[in-house]
PDB file of N, CA and C in Angstrom:
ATOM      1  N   UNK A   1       0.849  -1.190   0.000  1.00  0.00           N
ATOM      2  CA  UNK A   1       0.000   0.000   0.000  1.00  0.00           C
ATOM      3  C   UNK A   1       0.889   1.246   0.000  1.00  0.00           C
ATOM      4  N   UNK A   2       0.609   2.053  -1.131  1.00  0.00           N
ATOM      5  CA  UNK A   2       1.405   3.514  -1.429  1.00  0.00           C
ATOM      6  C   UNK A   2       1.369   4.509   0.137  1.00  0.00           C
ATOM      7  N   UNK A   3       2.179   5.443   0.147  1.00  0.00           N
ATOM      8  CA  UNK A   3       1.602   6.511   1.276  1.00  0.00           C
ATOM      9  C   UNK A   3       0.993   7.214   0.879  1.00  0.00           C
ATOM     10  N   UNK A   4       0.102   7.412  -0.188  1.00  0.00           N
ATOM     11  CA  UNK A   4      -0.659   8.011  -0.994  1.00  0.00           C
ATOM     12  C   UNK A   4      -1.971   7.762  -1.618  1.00  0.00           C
ATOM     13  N   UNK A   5      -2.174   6.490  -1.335  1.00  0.00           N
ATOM     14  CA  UNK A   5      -3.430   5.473  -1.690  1.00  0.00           C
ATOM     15  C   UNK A   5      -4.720   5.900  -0.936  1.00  0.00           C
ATOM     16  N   UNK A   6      -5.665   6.485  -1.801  1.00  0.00           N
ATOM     17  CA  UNK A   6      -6.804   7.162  -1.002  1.00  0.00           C
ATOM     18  C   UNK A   6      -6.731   8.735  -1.510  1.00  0.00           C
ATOM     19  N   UNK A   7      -5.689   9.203  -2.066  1.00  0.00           N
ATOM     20  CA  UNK A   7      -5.374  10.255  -2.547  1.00  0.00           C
ATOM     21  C   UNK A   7      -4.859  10.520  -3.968  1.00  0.00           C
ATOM     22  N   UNK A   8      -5.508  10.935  -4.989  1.00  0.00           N
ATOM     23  CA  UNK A   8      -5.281  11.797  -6.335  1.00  0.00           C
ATOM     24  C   UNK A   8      -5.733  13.038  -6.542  1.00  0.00           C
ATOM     25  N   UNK A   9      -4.683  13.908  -7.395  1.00  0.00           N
ATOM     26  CA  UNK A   9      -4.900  14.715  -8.340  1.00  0.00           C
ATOM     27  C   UNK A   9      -4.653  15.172  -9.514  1.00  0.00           C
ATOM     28  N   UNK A  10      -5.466  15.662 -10.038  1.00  0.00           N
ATOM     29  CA  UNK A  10      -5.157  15.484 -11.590  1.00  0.00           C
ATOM     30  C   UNK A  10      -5.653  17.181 -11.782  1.00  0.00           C
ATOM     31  N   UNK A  11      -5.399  18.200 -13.018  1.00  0.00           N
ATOM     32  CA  UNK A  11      -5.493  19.054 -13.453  1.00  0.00           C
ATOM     33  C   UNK A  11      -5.334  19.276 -14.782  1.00  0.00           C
ATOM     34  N   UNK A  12      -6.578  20.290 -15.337  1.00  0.00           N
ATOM     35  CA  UNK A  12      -6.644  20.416 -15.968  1.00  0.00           C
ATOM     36  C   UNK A  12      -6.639  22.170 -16.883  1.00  0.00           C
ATOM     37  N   UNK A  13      -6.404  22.369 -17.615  1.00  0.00           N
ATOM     38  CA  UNK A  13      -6.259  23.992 -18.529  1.00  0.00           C
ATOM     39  C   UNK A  13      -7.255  24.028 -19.458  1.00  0.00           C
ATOM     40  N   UNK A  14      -7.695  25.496 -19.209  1.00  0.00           N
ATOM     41  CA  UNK A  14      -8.934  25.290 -20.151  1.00  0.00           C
ATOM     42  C   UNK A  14      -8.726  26.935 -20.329  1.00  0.00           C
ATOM     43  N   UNK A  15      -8.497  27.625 -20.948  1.00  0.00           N
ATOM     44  CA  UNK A  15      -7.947  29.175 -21.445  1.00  0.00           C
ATOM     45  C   UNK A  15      -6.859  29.080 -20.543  1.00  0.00           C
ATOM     46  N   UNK A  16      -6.976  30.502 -19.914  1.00  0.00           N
ATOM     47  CA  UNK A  16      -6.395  30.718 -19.160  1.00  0.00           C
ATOM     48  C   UNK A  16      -6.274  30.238 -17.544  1.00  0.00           C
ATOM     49  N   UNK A  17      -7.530  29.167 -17.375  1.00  0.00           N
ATOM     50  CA  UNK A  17      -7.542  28.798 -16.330  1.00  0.00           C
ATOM     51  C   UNK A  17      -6.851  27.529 -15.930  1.00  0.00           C
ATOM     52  N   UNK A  18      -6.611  27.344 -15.042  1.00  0.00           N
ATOM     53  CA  UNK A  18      -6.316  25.970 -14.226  1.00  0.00           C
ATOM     54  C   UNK A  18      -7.282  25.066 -13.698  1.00  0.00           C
ATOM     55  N   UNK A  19      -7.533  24.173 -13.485  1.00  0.00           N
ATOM     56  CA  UNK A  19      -8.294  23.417 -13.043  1.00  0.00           C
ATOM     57  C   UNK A  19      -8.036  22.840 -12.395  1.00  0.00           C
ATOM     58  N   UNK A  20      -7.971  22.467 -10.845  1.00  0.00           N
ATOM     59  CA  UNK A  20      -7.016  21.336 -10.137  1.00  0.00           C
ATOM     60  C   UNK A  20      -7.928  20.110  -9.424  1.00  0.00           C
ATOM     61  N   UNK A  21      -8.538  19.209  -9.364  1.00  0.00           N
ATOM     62  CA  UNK A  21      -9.031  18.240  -8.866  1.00  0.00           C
ATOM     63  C   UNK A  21      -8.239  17.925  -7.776  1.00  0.00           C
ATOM     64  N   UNK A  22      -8.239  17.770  -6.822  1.00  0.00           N
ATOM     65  CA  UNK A  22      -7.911  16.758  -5.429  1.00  0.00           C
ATOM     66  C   UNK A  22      -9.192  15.501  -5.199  1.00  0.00           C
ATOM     67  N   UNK A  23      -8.740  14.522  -5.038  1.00  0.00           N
ATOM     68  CA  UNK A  23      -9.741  13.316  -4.734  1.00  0.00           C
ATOM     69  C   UNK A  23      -9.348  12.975  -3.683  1.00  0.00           C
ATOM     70  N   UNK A  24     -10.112  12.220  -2.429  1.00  0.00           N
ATOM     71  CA  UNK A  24      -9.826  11.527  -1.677  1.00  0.00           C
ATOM     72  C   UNK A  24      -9.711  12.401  -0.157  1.00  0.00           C
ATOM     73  N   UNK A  25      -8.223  11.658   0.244  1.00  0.00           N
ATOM     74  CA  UNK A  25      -8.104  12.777   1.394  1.00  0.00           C
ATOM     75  C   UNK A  25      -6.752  13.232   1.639  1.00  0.00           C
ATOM     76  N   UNK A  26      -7.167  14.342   2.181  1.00  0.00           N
ATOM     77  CA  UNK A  26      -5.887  15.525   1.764  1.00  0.00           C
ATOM     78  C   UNK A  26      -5.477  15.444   3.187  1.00  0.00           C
ATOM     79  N   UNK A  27      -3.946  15.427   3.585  1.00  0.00           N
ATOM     80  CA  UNK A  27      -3.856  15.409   4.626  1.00  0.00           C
ATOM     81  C   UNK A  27      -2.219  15.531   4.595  1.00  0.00           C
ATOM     82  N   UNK A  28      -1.505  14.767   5.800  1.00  0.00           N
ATOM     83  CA  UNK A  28       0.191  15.295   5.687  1.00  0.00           C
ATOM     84  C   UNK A  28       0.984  14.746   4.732  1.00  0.00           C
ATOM     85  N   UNK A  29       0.188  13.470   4.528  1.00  0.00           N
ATOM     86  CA  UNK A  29       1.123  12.377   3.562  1.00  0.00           C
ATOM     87  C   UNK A  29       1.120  13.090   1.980  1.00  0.00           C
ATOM     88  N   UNK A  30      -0.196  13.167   1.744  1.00  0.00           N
ATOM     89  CA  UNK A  30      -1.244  13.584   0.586  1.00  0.00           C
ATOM     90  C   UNK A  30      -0.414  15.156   0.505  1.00  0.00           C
ATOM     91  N   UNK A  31      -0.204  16.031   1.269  1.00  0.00           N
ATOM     92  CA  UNK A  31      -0.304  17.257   0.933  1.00  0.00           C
ATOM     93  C   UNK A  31       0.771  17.722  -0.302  1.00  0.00           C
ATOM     94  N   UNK A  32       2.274  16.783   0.125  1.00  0.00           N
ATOM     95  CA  UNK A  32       2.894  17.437  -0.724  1.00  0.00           C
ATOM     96  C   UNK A  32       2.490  17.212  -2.765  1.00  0.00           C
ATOM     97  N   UNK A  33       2.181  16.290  -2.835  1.00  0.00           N
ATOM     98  CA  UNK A  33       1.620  15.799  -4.075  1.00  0.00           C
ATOM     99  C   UNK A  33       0.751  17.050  -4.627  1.00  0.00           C
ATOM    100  N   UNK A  34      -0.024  17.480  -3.617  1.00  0.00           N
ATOM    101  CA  UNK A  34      -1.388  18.346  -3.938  1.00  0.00           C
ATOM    102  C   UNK A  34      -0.024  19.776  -4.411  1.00  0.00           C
ATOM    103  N   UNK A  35       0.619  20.215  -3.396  1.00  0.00           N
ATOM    104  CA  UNK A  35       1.625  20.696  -3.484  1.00  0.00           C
ATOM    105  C   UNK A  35       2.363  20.924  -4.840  1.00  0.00           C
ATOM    106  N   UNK A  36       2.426  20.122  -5.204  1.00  0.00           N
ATOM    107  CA  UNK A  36       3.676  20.213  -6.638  1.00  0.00           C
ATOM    108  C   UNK A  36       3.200  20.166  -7.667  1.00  0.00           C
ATOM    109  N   UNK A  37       1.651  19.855  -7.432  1.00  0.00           N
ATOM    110  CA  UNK A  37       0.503  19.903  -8.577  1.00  0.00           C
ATOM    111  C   UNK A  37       0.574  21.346  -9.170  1.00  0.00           C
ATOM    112  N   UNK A  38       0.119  21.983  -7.548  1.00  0.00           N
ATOM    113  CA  UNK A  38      -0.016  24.167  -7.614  1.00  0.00           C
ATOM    114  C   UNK A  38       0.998  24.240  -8.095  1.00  0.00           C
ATOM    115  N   UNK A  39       2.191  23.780  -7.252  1.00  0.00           N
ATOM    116  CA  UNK A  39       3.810  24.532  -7.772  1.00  0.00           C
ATOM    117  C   UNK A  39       4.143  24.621  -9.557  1.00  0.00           C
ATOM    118  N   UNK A  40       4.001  23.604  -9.905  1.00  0.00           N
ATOM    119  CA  UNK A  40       3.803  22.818 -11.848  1.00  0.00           C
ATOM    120  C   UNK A  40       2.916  24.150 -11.966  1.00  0.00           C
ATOM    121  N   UNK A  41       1.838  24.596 -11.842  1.00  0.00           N
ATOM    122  CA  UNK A  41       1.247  25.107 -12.599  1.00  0.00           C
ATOM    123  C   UNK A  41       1.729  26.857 -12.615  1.00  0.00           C
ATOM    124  N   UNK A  42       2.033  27.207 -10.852  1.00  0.00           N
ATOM    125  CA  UNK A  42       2.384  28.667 -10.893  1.00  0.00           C
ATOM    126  C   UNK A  42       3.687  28.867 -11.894  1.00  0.00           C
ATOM    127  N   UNK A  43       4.734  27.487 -11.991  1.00  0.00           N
ATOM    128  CA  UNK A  43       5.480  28.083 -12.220  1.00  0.00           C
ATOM    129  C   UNK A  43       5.231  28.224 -13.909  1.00  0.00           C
ATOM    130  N   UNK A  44       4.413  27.622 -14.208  1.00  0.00           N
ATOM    131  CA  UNK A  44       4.100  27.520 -15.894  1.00  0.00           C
ATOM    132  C   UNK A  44       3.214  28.792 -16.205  1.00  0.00           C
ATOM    133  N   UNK A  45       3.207  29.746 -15.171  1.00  0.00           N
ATOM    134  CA  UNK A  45       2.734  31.114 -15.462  1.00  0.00           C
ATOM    135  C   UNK A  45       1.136  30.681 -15.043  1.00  0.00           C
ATOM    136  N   UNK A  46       0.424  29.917 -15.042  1.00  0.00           N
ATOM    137  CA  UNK A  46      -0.631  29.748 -14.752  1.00  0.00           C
ATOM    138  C   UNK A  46      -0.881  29.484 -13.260  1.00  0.00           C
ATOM    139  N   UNK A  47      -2.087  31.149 -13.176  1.00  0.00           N
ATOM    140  CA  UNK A  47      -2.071  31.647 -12.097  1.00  0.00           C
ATOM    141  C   UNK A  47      -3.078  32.157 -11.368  1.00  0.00           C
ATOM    142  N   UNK A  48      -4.362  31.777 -13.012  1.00  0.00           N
ATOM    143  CA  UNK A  48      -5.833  31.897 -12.338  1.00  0.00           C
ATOM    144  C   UNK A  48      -6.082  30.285 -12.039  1.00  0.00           C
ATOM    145  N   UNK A  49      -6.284  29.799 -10.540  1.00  0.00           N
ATOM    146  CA  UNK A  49      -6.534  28.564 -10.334  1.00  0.00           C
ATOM    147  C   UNK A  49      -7.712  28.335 -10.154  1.00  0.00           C
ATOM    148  N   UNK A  50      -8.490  27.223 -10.025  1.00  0.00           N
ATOM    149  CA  UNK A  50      -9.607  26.736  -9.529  1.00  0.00           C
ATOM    150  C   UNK A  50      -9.194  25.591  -9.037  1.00  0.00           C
ATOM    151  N   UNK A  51      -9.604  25.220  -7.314  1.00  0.00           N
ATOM    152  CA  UNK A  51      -9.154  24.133  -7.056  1.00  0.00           C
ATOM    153  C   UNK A  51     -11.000  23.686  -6.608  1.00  0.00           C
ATOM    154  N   UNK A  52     -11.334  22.464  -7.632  1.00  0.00           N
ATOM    155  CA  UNK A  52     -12.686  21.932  -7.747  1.00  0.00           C
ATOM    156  C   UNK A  52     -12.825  20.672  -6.716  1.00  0.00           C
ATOM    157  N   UNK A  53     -13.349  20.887  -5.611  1.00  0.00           N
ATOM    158  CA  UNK A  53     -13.065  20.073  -4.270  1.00  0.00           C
ATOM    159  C   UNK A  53     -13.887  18.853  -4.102  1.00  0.00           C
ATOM    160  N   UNK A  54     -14.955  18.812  -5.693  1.00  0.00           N
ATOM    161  CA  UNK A  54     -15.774  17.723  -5.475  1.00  0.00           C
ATOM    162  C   UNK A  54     -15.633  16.406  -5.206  1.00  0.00           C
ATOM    163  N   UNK A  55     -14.480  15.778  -5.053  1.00  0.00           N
ATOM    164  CA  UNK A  55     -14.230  14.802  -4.574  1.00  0.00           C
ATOM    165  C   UNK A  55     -12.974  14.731  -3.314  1.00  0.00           C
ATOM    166  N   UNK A  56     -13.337  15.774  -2.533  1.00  0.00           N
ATOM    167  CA  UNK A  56     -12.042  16.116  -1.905  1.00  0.00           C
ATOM    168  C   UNK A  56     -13.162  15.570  -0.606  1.00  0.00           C
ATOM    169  N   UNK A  57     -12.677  14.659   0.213  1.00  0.00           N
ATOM    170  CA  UNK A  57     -13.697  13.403   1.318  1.00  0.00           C
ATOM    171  C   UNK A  57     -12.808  14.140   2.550  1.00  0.00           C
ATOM    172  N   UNK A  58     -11.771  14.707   2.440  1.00  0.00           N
ATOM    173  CA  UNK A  58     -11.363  15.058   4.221  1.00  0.00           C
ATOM    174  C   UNK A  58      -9.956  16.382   3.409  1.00  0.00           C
ATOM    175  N   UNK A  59     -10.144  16.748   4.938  1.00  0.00           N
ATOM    176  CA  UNK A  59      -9.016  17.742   4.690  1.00  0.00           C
ATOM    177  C   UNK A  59      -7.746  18.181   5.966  1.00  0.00           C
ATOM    178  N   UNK A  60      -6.650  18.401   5.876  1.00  0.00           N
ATOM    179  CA  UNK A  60      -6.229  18.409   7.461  1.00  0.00           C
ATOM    180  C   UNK A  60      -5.507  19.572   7.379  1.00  0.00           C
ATOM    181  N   UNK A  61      -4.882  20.286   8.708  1.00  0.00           N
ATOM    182  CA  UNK A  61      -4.039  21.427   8.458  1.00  0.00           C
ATOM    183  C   UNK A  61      -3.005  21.230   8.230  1.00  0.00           C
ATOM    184  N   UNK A  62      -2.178  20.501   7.432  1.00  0.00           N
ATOM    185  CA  UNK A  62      -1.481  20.113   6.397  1.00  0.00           C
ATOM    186  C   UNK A  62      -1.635  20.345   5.018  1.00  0.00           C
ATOM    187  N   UNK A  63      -2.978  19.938   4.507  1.00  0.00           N
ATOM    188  CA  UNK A  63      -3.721  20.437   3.064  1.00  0.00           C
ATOM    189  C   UNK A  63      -4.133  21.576   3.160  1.00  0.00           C
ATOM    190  N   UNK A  64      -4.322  22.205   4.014  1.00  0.00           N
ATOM    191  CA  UNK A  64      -5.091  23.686   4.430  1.00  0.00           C
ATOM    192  C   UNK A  64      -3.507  24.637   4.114  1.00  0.00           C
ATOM    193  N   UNK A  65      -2.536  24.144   4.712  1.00  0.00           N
ATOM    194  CA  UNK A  65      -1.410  25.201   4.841  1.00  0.00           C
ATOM    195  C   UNK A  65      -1.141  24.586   3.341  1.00  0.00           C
ATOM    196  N   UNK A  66      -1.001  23.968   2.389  1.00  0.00           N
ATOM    197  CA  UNK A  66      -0.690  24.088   0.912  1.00  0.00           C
ATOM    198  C   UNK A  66      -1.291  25.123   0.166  1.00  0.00           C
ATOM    199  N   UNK A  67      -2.604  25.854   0.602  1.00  0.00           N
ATOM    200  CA  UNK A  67      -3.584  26.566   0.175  1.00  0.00           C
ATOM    201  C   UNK A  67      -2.673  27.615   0.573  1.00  0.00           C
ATOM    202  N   UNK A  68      -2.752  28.254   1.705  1.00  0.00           N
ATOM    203  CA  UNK A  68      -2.119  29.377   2.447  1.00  0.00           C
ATOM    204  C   UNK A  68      -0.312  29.693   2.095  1.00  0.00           C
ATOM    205  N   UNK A  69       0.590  28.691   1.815  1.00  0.00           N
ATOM    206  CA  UNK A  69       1.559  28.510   1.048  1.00  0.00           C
ATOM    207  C   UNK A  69       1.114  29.097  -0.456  1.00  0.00           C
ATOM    208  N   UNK A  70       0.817  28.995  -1.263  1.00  0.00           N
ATOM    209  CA  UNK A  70       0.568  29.188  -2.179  1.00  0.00           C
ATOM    210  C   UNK A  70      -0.273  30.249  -2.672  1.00  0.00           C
ATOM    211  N   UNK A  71      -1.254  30.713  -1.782  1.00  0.00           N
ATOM    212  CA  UNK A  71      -2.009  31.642  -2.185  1.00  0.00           C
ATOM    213  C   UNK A  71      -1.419  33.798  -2.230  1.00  0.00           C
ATOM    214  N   UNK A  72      -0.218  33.599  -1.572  1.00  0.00           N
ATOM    215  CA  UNK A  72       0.363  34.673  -1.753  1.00  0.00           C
ATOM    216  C   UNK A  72       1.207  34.767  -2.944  1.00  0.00           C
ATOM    217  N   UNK A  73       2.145  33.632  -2.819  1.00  0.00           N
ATOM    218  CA  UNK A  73       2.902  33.935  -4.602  1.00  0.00           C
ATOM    219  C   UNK A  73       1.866  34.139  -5.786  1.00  0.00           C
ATOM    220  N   UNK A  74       0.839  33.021  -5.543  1.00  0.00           N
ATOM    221  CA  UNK A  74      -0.250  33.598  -6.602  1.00  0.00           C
ATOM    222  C   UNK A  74      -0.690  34.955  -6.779  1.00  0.00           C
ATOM    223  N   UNK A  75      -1.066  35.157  -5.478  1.00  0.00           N
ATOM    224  CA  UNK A  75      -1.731  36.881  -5.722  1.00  0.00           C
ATOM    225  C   UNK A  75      -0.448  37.837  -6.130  1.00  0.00           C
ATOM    226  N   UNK A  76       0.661  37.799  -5.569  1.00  0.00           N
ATOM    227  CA  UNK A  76       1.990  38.521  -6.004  1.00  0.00           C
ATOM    228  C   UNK A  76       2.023  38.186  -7.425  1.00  0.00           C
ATOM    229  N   UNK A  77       2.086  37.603  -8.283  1.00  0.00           N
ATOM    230  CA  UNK A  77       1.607  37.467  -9.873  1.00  0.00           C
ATOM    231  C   UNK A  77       0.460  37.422 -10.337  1.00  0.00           C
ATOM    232  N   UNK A  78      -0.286  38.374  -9.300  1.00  0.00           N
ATOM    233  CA  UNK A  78      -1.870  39.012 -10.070  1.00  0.00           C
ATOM    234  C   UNK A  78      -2.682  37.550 -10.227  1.00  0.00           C
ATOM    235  N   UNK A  79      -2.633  36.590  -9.762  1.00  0.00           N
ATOM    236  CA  UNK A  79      -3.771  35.930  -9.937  1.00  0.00           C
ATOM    237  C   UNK A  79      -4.460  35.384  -9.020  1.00  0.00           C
ATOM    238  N   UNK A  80      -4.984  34.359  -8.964  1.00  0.00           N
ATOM    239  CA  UNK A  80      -6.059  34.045  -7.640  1.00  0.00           C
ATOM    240  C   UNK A  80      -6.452  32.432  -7.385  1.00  0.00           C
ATOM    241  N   UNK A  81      -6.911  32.079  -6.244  1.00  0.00           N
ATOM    242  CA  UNK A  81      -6.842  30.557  -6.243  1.00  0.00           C
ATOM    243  C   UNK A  81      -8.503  30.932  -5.572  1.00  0.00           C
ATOM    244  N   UNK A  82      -9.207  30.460  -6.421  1.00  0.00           N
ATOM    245  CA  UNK A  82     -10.825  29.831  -5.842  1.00  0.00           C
ATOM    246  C   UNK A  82     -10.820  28.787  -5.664  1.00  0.00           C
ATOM    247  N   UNK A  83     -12.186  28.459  -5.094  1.00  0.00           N
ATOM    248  CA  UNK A  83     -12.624  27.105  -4.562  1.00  0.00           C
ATOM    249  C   UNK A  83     -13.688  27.021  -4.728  1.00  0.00           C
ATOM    250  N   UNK A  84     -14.132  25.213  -5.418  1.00  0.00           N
ATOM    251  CA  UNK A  84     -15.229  25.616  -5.870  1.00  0.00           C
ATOM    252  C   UNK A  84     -15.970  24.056  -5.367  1.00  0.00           C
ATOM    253  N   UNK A  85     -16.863  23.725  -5.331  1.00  0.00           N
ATOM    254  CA  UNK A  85     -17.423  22.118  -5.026  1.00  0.00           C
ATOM    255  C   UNK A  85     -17.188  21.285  -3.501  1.00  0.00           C
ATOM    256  N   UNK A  86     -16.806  22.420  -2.722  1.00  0.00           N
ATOM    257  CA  UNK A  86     -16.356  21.906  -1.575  1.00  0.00           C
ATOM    258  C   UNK A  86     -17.894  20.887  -0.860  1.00  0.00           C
ATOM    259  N   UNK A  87     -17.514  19.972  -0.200  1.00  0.00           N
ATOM    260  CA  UNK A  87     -18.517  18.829   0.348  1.00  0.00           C
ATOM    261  C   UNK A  87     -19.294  19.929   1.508  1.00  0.00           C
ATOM    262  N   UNK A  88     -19.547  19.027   2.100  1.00  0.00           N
ATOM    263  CA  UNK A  88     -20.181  20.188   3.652  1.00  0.00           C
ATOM    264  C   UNK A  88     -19.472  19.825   4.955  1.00  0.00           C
ATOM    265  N   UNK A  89     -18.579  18.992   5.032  1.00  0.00           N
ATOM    266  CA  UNK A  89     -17.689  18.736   6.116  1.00  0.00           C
ATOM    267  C   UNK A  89     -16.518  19.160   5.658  1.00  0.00           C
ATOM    268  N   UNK A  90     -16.540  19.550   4.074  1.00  0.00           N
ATOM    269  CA  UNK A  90     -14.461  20.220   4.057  1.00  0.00           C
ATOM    270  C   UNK A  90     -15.090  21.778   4.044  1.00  0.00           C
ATOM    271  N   UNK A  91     -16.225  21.904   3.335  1.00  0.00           N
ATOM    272  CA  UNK A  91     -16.638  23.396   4.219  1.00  0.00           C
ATOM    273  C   UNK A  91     -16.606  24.000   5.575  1.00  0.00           C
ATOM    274  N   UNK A  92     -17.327  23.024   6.070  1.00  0.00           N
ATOM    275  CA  UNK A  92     -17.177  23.068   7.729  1.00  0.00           C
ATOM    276  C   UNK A  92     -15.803  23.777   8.104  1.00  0.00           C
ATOM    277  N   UNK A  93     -14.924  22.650   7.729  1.00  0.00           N
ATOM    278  CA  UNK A  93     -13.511  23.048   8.258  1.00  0.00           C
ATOM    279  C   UNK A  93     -12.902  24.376   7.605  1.00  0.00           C
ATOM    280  N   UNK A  94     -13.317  24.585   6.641  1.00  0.00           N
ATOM    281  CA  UNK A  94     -12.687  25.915   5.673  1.00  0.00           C
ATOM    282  C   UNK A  94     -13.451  27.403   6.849  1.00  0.00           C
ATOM    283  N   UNK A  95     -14.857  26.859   6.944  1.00  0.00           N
ATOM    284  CA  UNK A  95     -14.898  28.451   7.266  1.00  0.00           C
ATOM    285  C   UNK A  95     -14.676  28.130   8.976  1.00  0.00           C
ATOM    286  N   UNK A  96     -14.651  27.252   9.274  1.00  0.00           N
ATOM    287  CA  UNK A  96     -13.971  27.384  11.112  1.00  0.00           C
ATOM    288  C   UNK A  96     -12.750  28.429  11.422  1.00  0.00           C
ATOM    289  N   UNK A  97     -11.346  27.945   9.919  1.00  0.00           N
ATOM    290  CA  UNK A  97     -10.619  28.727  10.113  1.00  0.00           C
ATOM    291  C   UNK A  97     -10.768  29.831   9.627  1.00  0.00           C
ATOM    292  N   UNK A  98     -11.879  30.007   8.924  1.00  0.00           N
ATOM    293  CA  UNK A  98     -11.939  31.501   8.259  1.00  0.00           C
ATOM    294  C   UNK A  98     -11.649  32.043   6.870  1.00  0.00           C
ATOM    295  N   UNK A  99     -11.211  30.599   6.406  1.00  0.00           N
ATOM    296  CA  UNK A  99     -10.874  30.356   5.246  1.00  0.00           C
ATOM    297  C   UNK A  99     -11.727  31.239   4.252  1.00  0.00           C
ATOM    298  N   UNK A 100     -13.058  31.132   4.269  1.00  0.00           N
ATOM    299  CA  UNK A 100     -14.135  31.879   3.588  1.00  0.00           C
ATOM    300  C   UNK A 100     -13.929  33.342   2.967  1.00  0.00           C
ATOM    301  N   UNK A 101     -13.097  34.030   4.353  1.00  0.00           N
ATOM    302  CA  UNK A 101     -13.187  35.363   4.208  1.00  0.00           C
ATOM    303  C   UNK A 101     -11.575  35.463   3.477  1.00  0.00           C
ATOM    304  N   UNK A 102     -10.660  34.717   3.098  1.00  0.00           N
ATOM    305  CA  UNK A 102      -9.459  34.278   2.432  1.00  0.00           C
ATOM    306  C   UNK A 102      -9.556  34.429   0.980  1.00  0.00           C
ATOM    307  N   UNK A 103     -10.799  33.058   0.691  1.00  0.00           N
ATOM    308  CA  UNK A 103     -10.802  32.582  -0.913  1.00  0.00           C
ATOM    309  C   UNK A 103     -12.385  33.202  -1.309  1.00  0.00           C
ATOM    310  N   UNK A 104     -12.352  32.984  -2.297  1.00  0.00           N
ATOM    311  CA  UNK A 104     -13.576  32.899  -2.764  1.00  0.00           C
ATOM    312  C   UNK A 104     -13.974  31.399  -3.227  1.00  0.00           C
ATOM    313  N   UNK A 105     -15.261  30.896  -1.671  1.00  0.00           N
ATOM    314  CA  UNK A 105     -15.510  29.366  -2.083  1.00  0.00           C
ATOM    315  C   UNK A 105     -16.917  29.774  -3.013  1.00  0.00           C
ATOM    316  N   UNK A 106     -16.699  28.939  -4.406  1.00  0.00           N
ATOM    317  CA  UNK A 106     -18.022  28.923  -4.832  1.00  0.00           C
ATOM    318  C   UNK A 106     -18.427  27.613  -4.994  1.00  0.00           C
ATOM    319  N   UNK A 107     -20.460  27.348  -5.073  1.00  0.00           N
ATOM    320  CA  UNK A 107     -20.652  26.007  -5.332  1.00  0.00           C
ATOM    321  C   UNK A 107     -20.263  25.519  -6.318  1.00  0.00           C
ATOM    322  N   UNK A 108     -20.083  26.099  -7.299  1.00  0.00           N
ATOM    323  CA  UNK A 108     -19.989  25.278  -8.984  1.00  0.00           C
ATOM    324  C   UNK A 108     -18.398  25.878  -9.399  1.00  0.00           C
ATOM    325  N   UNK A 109     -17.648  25.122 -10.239  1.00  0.00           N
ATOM    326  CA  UNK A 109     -16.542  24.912 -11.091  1.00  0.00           C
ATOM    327  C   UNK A 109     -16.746  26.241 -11.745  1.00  0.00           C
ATOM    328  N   UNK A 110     -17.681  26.355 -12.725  1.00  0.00           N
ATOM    329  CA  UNK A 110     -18.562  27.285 -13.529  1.00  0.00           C
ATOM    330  C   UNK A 110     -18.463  29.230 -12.828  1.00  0.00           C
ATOM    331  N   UNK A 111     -19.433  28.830 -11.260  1.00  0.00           N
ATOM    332  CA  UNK A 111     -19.429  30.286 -10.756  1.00  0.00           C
ATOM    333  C   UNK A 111     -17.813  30.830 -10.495  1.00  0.00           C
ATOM    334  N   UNK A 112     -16.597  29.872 -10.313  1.00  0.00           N
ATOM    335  CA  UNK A 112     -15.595  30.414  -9.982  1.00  0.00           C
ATOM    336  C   UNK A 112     -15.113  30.940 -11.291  1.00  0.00           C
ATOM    337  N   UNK A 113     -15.381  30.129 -11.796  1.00  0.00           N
ATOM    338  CA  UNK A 113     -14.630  30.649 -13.737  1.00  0.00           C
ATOM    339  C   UNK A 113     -14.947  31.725 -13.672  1.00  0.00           C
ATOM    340  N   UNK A 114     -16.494  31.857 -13.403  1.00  0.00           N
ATOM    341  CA  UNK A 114     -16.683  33.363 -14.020  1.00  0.00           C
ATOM    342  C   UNK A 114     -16.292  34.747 -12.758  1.00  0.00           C
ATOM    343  N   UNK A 115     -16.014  34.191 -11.987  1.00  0.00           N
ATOM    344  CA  UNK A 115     -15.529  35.334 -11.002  1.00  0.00           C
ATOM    345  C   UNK A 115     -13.664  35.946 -11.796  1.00  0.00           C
ATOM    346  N   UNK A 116     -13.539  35.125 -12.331  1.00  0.00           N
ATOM    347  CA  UNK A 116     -11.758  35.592 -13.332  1.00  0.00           C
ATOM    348  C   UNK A 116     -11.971  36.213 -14.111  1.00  0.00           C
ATOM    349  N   UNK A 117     -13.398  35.958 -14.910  1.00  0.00           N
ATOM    350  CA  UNK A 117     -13.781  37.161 -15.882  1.00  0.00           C
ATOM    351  C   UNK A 117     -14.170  38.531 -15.628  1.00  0.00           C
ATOM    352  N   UNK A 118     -15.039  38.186 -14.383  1.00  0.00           N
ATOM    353  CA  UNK A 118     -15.779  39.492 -14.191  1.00  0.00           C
ATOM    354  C   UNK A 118     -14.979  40.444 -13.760  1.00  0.00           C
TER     355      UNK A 118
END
């Protein structure tokens, strides 16, 4: 059994956006993977993200600080990391820490896209 088994992500580009899927559960083992996913993409200049949480089953402050890691170099190159499909228990945990008032969580893949346009 991998130290990683229970955990994928995969991403995808669609204009200018990013697309990042996390599956499973995100946590200390899991985080750096999720990690080098963002890193691959900031450094490929792509910098409007969407991280689409619909299959994201747990989350820990390990996966939480990959978000917070990352979300300043992003904004320092003008772009932005949303969230979009979160469950109602990785919500839970997002706005406990306050996360809410951080990102912009939206329900749909779709409403975050269009928050890059508007």
């Amino acid at each position: 059994m991998s130290k990683n088994e229970g955990f994928k992500v995969s991403r995808r580009d669609d204009g200018n956006l990013t697309i990042v899927y996390p599956q499973g559960f995100l946590d200390a083992h899991t985080a750096p993977d999720f990690e080098t996913e963002l890193q691959k993409a900031i450094e490929g200049g792509r910098v409007q993200i969407i991280v689409n949480c619909r299959d994201l089953d747990y989350i820990s402050s390990a996966g939480l600080g990959v978000f917070m890691g990352c979300i300043e170099q992003v904004r320092d190159l003008g772009g932005d990391i949303k969230i979009s499909n979160l469950v109602p228990k990785v919500y839970h945990v997002f706005e406990l820490l306050g996360f809410h008032q951080l990102y912009d969580l939206t329900p749909t893949e779709e409403e975050a896209a269009g928050k890059f346009t508007a």
